[in-house]
C-alpha atoms as a PDB file:
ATOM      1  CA  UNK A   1       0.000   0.000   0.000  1.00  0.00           C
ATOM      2  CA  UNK A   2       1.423   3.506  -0.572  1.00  0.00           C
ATOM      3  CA  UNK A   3       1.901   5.952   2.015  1.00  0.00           C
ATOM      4  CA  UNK A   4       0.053   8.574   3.715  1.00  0.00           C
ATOM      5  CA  UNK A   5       2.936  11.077   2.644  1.00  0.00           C
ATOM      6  CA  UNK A   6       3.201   9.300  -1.015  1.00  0.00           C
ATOM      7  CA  UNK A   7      -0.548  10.165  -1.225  1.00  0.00           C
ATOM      8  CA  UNK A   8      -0.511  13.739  -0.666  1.00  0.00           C
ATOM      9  CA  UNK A   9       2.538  14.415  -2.539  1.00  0.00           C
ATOM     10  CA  UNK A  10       1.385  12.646  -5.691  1.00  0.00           C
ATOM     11  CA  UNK A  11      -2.610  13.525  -5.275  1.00  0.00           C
ATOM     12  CA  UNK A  12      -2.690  15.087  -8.913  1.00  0.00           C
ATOM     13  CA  UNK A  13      -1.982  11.840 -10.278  1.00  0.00           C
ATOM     14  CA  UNK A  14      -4.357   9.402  -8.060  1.00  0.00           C
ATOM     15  CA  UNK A  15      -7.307  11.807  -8.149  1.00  0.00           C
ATOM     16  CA  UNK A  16      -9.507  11.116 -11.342  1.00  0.00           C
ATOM     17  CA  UNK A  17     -12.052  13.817 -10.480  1.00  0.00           C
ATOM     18  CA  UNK A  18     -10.546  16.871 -11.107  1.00  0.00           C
ATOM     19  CA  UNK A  19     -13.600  18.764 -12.427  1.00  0.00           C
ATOM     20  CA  UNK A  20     -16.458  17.741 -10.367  1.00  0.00           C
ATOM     21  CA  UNK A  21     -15.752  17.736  -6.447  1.00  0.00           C
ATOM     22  CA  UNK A  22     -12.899  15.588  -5.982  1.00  0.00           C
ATOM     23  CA  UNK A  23     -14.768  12.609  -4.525  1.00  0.00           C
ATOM     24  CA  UNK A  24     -11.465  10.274  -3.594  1.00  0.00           C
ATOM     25  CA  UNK A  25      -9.449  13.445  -2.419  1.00  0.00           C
ATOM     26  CA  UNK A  26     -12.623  14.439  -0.011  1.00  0.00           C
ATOM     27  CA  UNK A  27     -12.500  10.964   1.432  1.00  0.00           C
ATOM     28  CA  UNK A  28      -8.950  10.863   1.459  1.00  0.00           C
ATOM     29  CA  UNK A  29      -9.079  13.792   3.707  1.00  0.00           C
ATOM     30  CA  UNK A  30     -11.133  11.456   6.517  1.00  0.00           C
ATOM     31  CA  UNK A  31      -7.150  10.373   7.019  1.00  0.00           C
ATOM     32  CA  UNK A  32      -5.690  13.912   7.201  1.00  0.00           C
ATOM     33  CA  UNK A  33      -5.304  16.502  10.233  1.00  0.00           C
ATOM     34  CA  UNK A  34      -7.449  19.612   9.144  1.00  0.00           C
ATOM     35  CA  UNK A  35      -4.373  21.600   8.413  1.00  0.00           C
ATOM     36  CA  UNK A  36      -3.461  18.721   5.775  1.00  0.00           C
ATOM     37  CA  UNK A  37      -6.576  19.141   4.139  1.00  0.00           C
ATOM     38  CA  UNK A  38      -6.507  22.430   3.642  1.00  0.00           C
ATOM     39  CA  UNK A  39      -3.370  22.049   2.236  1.00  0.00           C
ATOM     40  CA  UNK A  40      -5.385  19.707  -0.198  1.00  0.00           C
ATOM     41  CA  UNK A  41      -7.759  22.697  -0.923  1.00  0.00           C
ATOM     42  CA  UNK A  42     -10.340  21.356   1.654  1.00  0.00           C
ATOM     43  CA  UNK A  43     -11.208  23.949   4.027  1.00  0.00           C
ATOM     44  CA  UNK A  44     -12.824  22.005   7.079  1.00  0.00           C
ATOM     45  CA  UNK A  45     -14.576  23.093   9.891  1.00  0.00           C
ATOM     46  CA  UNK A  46     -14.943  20.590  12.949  1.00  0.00           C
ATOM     47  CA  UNK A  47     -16.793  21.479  16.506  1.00  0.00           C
ATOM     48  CA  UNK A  48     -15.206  19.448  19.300  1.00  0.00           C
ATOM     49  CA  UNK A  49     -12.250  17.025  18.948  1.00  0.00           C
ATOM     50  CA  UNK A  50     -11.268  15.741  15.826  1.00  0.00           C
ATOM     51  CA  UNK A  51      -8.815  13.243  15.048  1.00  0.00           C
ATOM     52  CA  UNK A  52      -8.272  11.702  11.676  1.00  0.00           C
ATOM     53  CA  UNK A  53      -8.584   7.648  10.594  1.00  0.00           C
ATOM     54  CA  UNK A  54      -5.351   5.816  11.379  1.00  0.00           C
ATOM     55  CA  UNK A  55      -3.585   5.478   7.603  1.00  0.00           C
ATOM     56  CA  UNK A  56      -3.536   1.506   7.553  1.00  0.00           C
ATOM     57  CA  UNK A  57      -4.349  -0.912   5.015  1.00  0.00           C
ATOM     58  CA  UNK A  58      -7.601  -1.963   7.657  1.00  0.00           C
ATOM     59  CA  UNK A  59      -8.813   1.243   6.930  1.00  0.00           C
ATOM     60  CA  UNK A  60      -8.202   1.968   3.483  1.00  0.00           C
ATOM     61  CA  UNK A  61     -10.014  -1.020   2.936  1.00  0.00           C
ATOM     62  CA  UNK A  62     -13.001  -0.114   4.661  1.00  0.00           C
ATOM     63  CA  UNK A  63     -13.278   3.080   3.057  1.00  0.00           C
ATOM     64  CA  UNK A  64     -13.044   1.060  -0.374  1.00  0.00           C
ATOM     65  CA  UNK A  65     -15.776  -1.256   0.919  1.00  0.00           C
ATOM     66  CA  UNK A  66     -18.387   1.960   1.971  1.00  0.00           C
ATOM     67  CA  UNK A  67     -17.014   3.291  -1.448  1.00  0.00           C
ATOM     68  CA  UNK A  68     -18.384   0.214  -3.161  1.00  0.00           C
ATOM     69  CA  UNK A  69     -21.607   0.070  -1.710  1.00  0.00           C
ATOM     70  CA  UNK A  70     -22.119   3.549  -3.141  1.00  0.00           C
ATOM     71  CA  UNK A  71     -20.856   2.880  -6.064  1.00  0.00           C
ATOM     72  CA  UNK A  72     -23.695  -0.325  -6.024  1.00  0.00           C
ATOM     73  CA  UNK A  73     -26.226   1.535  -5.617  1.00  0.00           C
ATOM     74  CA  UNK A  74     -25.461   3.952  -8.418  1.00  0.00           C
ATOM     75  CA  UNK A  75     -24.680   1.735 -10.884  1.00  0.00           C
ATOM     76  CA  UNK A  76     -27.778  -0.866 -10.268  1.00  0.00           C
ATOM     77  CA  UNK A  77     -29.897   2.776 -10.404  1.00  0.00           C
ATOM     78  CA  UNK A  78     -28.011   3.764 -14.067  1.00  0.00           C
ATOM     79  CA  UNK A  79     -26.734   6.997 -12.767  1.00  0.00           C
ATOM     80  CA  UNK A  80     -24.497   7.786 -15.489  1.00  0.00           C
ATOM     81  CA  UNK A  81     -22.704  10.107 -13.908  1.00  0.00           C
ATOM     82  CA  UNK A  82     -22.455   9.155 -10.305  1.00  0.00           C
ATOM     83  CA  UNK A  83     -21.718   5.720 -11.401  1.00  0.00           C
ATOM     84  CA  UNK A  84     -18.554   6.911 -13.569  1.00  0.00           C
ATOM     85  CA  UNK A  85     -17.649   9.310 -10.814  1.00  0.00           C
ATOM     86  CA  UNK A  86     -17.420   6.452  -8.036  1.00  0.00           C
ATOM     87  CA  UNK A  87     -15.725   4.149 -10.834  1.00  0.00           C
ATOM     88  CA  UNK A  88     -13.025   7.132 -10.679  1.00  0.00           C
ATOM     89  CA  UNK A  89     -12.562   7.030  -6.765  1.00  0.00           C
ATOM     90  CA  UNK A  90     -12.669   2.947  -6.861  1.00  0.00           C
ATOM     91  CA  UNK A  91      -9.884   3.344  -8.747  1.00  0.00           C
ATOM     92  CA  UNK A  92      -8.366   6.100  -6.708  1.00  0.00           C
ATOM     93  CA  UNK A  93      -8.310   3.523  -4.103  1.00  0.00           C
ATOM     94  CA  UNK A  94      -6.684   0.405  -5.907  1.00  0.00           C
ATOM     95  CA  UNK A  95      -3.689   2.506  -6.930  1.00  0.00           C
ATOM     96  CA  UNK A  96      -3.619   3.668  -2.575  1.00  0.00           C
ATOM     97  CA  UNK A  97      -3.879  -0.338  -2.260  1.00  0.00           C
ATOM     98  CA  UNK A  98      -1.443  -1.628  -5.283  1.00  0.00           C
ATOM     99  CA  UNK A  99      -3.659  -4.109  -5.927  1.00  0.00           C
ATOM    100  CA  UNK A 100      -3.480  -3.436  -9.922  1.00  0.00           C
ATOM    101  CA  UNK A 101      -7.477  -3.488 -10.136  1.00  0.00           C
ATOM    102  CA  UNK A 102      -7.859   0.441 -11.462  1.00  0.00           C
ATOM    103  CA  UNK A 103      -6.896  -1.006 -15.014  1.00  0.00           C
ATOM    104  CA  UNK A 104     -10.206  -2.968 -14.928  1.00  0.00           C
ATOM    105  CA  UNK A 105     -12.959  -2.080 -18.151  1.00  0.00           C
ATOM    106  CA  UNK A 106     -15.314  -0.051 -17.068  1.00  0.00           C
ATOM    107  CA  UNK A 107     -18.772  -1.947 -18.411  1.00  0.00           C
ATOM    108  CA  UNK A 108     -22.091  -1.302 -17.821  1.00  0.00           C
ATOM    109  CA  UNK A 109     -21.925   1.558 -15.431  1.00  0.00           C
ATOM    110  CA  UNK A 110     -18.988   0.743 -13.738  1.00  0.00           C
ATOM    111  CA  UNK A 111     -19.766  -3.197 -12.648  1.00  0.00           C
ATOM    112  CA  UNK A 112     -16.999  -4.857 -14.121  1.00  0.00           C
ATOM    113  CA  UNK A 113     -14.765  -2.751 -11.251  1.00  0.00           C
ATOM    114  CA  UNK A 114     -17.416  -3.203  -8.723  1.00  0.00           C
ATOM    115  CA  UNK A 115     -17.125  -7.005  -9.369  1.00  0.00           C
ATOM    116  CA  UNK A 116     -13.612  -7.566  -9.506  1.00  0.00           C
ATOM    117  CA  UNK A 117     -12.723  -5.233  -6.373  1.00  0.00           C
ATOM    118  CA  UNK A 118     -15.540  -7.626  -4.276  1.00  0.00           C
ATOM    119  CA  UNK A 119     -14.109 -10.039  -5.705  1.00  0.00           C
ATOM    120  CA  UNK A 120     -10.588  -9.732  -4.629  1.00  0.00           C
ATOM    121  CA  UNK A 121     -11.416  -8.419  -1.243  1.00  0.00           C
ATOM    122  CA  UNK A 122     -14.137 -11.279  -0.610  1.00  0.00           C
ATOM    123  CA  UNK A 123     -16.533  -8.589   0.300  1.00  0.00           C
ATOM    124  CA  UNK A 124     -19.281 -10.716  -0.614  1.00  0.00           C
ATOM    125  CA  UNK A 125     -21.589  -7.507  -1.759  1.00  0.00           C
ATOM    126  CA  UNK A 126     -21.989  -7.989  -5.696  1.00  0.00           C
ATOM    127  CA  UNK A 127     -24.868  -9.793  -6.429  1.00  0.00           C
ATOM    128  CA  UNK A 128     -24.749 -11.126 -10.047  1.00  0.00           C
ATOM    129  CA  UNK A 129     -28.822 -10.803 -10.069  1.00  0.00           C
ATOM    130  CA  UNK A 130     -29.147  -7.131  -9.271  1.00  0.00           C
ATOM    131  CA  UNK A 131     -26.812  -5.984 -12.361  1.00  0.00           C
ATOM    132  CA  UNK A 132     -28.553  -8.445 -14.818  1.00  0.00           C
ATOM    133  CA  UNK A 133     -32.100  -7.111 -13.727  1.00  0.00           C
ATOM    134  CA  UNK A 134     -31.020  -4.029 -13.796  1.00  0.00           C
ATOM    135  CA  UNK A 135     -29.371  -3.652 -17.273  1.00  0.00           C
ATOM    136  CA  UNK A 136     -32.665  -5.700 -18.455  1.00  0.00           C
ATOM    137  CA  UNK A 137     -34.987  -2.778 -17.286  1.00  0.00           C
ATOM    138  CA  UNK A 138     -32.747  -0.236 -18.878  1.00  0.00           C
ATOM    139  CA  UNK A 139     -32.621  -2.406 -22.165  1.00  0.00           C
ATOM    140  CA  UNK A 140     -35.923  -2.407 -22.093  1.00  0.00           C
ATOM    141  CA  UNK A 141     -36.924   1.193 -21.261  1.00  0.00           C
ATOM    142  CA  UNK A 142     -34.260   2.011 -23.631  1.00  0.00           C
ATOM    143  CA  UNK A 143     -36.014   0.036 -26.599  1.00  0.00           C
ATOM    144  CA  UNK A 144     -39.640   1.997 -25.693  1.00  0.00           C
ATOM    145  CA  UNK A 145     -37.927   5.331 -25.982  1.00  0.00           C
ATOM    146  CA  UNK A 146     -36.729   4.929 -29.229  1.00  0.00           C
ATOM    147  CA  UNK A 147     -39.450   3.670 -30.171  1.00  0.00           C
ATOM    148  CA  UNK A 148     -41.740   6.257 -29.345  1.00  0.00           C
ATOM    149  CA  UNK A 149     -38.944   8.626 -30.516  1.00  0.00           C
ATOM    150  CA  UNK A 150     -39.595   7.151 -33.878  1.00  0.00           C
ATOM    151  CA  UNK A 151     -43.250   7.773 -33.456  1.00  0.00           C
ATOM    152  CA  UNK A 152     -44.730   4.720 -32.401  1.00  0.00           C
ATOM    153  CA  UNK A 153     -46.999   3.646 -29.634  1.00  0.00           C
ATOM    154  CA  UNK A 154     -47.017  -0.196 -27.678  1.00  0.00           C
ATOM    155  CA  UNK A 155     -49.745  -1.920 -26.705  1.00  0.00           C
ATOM    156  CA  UNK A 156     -49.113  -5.418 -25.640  1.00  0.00           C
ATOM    157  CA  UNK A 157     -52.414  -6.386 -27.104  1.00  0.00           C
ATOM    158  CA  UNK A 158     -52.509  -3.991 -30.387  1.00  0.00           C
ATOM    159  CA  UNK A 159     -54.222  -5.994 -32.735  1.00  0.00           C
ATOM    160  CA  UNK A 160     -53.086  -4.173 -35.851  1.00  0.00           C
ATOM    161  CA  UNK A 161     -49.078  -3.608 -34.948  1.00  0.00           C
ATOM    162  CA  UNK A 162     -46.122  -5.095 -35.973  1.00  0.00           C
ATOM    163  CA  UNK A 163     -44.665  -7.960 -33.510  1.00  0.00           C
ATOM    164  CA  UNK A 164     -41.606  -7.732 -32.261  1.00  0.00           C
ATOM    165  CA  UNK A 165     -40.028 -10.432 -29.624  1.00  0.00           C
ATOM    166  CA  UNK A 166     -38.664  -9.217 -27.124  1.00  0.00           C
ATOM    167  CA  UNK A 167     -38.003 -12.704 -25.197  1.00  0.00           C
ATOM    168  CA  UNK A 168     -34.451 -12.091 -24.668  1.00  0.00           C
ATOM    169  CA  UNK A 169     -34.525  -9.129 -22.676  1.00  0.00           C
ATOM    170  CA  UNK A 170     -37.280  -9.637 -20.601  1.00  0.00           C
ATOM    171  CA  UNK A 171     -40.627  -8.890 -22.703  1.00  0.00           C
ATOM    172  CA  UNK A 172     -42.769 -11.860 -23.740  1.00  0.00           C
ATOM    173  CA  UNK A 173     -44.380 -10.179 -26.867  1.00  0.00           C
ATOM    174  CA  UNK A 174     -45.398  -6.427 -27.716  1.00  0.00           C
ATOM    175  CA  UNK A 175     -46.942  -5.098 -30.536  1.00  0.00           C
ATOM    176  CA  UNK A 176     -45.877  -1.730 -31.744  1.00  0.00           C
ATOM    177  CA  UNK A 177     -48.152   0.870 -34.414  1.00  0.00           C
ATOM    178  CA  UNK A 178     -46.838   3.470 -36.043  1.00  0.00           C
ATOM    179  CA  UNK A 179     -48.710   6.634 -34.118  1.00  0.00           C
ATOM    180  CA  UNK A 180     -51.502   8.431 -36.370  1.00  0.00           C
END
């Protein structure tokens, strides 16, 4: 695993998110002291005692396992850019961890990433199901916009439409008109 000071030195080049928020250098800063933060152009305020995570590969890891539960939950929900943005800080992480997983594909929203960091870690959180559901729903309402983009309306009992099977992805049979 790199080091705390290797980190902060070398941020430029771990950080993917340099035009949004800087999601992996905000959670990086849950191991800094507030003066290293600011340093990191993070200007915190804290009531009351604060004292930063302990920089250890325990903890790294746990922040890459809340990380991936995010990063879940975005993907399953197709939100584009959420989903790329935590694929950016999962990555942020595997360089931290040397664990050679950043130069994963990204996939469908991320998942290929998501899979092979639980995966390797033994996290036990990907479920298989969830993704393949999910990308079937999005196939699918993907296939009704265009279709309606191209002017037609579905019925799944039009009795004048053209039948298309749709088996594959999850529909049994629709029938699609051309609108009037």
């Amino acid at each position: 695993m790199l080091s705390l000071d290797y980190v902060k030195e070398h941020i430029s080049e771990i950080e993917f998110d340099d035009m949004f928020d800087r999601r992996f250098t905000k959670r990086f800063c849950s191991f800094l002291t507030i003066d290293e933060a600011k340093k990191l152009g993070f200007n915190y305020q804290c009531e009351g005692k604060y004292a930063p995570k302990e920089w250890n590969e325990e903890n790294v890891i746990a922040q890459l396992e809340s990380d991936l539960n995010f990063a879940i939950e975005k993907a399953i929900n197709h939100r584009g850019i959420s989903s790329s943005l935590m694929h950016d800080v999962l990555k942020s992480w595997c360089i931290v961890l040397e664990n050679g997983l950043e130069k994963t594909d990204y996939g469908w929203y991320g998942d290929k990433l998501i899979k092979a960091i639980d995966e390797y870690y033994e996290f036990g959180i990907y479920k298989a199901d969830e993704f393949t559901e999910s990308r079937i729903e999005h196939v699918k309402e993907c296939i009704v916009k265009a279709l309606y983009d191209e002017g037609y309306t579905i019925d799944d009992f039009y009795e004048d439409g053209m039948l298309i099977d749709l088996d594959g992805i999850g529909f049994a049979k629709v029938k699609i008109q051309k609108a009037d």
